[in-house]
Structures are given as C-alpha cells and as structure tokens.
N, C-alpha and C. Protein backbone atom coordinates (compact mmCIF):
# COMPACT_ATOMS: atom_id res chain seq x y z
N UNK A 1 63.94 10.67 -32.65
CA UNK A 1 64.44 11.25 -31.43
C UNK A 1 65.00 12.65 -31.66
N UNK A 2 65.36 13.14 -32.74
CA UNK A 2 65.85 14.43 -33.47
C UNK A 2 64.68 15.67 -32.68
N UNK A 3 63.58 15.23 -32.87
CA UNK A 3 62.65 16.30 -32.58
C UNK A 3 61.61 16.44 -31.11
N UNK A 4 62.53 15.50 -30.62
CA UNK A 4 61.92 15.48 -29.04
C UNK A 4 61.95 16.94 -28.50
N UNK A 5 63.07 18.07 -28.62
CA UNK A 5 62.91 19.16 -28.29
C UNK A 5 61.91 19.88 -28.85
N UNK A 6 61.61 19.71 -29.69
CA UNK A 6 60.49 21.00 -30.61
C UNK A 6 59.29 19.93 -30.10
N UNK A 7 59.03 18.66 -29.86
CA UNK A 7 57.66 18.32 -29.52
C UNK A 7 57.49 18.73 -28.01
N UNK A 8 58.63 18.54 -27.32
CA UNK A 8 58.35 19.24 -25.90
C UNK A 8 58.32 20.71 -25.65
N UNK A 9 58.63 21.78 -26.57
CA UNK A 9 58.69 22.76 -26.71
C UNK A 9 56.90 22.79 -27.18
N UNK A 10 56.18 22.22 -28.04
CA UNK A 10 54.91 22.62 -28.74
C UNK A 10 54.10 22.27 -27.22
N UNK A 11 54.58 21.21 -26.68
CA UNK A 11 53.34 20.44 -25.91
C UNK A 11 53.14 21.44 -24.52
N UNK A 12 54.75 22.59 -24.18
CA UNK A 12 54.71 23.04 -23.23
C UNK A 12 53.83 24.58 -23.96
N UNK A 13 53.57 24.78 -24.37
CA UNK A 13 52.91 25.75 -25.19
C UNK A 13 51.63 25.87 -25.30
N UNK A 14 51.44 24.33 -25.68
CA UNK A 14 49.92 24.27 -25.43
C UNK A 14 49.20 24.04 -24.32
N UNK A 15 49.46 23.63 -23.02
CA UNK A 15 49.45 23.57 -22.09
C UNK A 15 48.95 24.88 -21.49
N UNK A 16 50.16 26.02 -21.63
CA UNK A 16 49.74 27.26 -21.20
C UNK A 16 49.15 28.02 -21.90
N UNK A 17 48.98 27.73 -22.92
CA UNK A 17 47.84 28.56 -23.92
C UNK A 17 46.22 27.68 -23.03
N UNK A 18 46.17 26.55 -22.97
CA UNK A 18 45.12 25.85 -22.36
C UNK A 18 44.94 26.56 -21.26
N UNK A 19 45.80 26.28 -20.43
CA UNK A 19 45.94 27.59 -18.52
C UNK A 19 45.36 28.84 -18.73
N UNK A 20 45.71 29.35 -19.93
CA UNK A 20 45.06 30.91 -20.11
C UNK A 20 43.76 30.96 -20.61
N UNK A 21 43.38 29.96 -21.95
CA UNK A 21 41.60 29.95 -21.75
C UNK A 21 40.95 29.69 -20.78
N UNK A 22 41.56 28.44 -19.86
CA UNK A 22 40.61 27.96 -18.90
C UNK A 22 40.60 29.14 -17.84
N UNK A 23 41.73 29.76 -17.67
CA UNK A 23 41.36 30.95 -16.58
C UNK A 23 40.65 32.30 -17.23
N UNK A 24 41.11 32.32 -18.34
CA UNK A 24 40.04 33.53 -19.16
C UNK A 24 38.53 33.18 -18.84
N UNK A 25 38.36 32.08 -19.03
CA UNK A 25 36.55 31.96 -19.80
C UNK A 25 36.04 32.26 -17.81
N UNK A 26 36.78 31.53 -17.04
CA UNK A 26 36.37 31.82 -15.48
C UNK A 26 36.05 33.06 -14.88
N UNK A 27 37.05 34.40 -15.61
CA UNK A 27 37.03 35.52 -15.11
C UNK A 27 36.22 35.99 -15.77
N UNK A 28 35.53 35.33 -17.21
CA UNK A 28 34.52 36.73 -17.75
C UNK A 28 33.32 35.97 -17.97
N UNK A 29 33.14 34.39 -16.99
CA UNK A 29 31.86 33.87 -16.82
C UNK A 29 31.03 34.63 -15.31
N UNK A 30 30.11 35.24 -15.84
CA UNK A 30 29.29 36.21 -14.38
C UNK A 30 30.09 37.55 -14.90
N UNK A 31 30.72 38.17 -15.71
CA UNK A 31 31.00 39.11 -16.03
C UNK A 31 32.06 39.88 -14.82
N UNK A 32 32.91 38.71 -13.96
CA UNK A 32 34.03 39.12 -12.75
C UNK A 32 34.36 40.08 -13.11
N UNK A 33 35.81 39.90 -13.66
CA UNK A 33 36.45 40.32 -13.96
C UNK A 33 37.31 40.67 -15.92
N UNK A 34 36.18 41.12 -16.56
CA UNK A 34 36.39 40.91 -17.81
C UNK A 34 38.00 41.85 -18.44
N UNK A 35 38.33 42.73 -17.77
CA UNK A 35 39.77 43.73 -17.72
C UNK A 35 40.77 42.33 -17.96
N UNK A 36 40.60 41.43 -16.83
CA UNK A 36 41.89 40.68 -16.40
C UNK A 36 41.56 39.37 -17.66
N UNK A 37 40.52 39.04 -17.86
CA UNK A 37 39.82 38.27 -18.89
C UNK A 37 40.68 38.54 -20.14
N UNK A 38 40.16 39.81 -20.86
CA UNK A 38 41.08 40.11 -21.78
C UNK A 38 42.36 40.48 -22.01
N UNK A 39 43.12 40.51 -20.78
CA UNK A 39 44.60 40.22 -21.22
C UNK A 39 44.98 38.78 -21.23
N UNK A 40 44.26 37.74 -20.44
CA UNK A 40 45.12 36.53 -20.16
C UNK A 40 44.49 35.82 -21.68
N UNK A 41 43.43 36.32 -22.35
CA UNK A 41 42.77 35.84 -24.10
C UNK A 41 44.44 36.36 -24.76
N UNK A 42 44.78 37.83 -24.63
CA UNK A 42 46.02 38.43 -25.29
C UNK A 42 47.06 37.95 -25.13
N UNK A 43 47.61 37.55 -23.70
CA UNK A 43 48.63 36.63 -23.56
C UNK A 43 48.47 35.17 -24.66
N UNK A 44 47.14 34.50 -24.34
CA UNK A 44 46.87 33.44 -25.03
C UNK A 44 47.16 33.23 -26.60
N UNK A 45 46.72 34.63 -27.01
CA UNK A 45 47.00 34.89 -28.51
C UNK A 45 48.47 35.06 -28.99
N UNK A 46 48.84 36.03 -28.13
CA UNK A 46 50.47 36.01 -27.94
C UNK A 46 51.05 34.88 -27.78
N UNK A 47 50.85 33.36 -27.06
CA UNK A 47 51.93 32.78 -26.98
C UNK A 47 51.37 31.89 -28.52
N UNK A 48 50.05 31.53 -28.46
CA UNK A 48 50.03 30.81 -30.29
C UNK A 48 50.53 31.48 -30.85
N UNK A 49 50.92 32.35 -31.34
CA UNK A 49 51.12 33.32 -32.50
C UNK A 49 53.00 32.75 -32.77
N UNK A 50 53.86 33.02 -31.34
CA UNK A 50 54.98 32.42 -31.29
C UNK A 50 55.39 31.26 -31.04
N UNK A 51 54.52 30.88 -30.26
CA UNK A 51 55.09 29.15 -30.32
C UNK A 51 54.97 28.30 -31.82
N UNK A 52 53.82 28.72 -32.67
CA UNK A 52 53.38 28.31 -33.75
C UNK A 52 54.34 28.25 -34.91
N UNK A 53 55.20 30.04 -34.70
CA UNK A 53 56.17 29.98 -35.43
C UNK A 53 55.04 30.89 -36.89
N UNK A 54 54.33 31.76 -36.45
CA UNK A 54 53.24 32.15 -37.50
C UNK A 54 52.36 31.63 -38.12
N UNK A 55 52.54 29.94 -37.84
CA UNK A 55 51.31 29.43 -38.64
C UNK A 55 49.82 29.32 -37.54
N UNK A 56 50.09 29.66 -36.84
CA UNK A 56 48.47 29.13 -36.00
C UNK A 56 48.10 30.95 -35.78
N UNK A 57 48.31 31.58 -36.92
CA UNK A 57 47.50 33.31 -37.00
C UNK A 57 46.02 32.98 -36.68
N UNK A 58 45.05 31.79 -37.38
CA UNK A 58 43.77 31.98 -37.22
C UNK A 58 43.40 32.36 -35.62
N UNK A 59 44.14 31.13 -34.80
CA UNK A 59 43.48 31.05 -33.39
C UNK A 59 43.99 31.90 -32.56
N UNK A 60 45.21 32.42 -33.00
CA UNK A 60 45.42 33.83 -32.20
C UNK A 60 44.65 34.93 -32.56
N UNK A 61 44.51 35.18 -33.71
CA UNK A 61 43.51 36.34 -34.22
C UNK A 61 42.42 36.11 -33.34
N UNK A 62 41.26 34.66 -33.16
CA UNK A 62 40.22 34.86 -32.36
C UNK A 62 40.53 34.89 -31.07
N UNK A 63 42.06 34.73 -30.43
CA UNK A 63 42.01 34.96 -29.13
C UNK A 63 42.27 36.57 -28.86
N UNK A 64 42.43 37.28 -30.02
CA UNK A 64 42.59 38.77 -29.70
C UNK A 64 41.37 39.51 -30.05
N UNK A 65 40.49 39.14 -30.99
CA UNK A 65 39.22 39.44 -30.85
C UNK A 65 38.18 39.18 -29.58
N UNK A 66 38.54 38.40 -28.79
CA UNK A 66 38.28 37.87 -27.44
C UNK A 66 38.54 38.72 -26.68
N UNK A 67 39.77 39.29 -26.58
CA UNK A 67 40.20 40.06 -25.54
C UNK A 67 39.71 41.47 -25.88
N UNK A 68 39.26 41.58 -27.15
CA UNK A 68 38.67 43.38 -27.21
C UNK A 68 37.64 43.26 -26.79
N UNK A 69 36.78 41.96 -27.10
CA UNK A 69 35.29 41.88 -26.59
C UNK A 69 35.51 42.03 -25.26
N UNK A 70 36.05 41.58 -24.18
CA UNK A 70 36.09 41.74 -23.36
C UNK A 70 36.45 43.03 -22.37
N UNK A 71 37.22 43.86 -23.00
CA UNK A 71 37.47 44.89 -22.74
C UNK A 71 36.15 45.70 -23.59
N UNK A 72 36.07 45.81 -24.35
CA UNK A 72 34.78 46.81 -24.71
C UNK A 72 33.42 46.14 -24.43
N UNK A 73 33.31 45.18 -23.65
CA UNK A 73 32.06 45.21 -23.19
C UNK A 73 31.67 45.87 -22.20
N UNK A 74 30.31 46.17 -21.64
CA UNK A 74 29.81 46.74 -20.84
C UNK A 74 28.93 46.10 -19.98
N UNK A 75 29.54 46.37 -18.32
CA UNK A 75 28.66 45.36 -17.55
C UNK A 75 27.09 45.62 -17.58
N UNK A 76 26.31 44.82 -17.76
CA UNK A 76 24.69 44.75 -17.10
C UNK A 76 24.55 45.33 -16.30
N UNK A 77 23.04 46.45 -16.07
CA UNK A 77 22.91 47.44 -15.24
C UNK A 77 21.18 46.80 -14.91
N UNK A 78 21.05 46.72 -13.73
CA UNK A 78 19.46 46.41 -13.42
C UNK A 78 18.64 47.69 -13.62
N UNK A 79 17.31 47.20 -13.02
CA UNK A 79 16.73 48.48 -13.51
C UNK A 79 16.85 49.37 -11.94
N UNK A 80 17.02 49.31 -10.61
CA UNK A 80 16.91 49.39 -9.82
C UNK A 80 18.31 50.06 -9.34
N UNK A 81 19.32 50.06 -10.53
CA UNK A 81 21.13 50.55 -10.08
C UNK A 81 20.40 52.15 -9.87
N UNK A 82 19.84 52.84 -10.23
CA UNK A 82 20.04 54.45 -10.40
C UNK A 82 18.84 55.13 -8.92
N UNK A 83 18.46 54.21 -8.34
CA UNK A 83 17.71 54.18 -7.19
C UNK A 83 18.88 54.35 -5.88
C-alpha cells in the first residue's frame, strides 16, 4: 500500500501519453494536420521522459523523432496543383 501513489501517478501518465498518440497518429493520418501532429508526438515525448523519471529515454527519443518527421515533411502535390 506504500506505493499506491507512484502507481497512480505512472498509470495517470500513461494514459495521457496514450491520449497524445492516439490524437497524434489522427492528425497526421491523410496528412490533416501534421504542425499540430508534431507537437502533441513532443508533448508525448515530454511527458515519458518525466514521468519515467529518465528511464523510458528510448520511447521519448522516438516520440521526438516523430514530431520532426512531422514537421519536416512535405505535403503531396498532384500533378494538376500548378494548373
């Protein structure tokens, strides 16, 4: 019973780290909104990084590589845009 706070502290963490992929992958599926995409990946990375306490670096690192992809990508252009 000592650690009921730190397990409700991890579980509320992961939760919203979950809230922020599932709304990330939505905004940069069809290429919406990939700007807003890659901050809510950065937030995502940001809260593993602290809730973890430094040990979960791997999955924040790929949620910040996420968010550059997203920001340095470039939308699809038909052939018919310059018409």
């Amino acid at each position: 019973m000592r650690y009921m706070g730190l397990i409700l502290f991890f579980i509320v963490a992961l939760i919203v780290v979950i809230l922020l992929s599932i709304l990330g992958i939505i905004f940069i599926v069809g290429n919406k909104k990939p700007v807003l995409a890659g901050f809510l990946f950065l937030f995502a990375g940001i809260v593993v990084i602290l809730a973890t306490f430094l040990v979960g670096f791997v999955p924040a690192l790929l949620f910040l590589i996420a968010a550059i992809m997203c920001w340095a990508r470039k939308p699809k252009r038909d052939a018919f845009s310059n018409f």
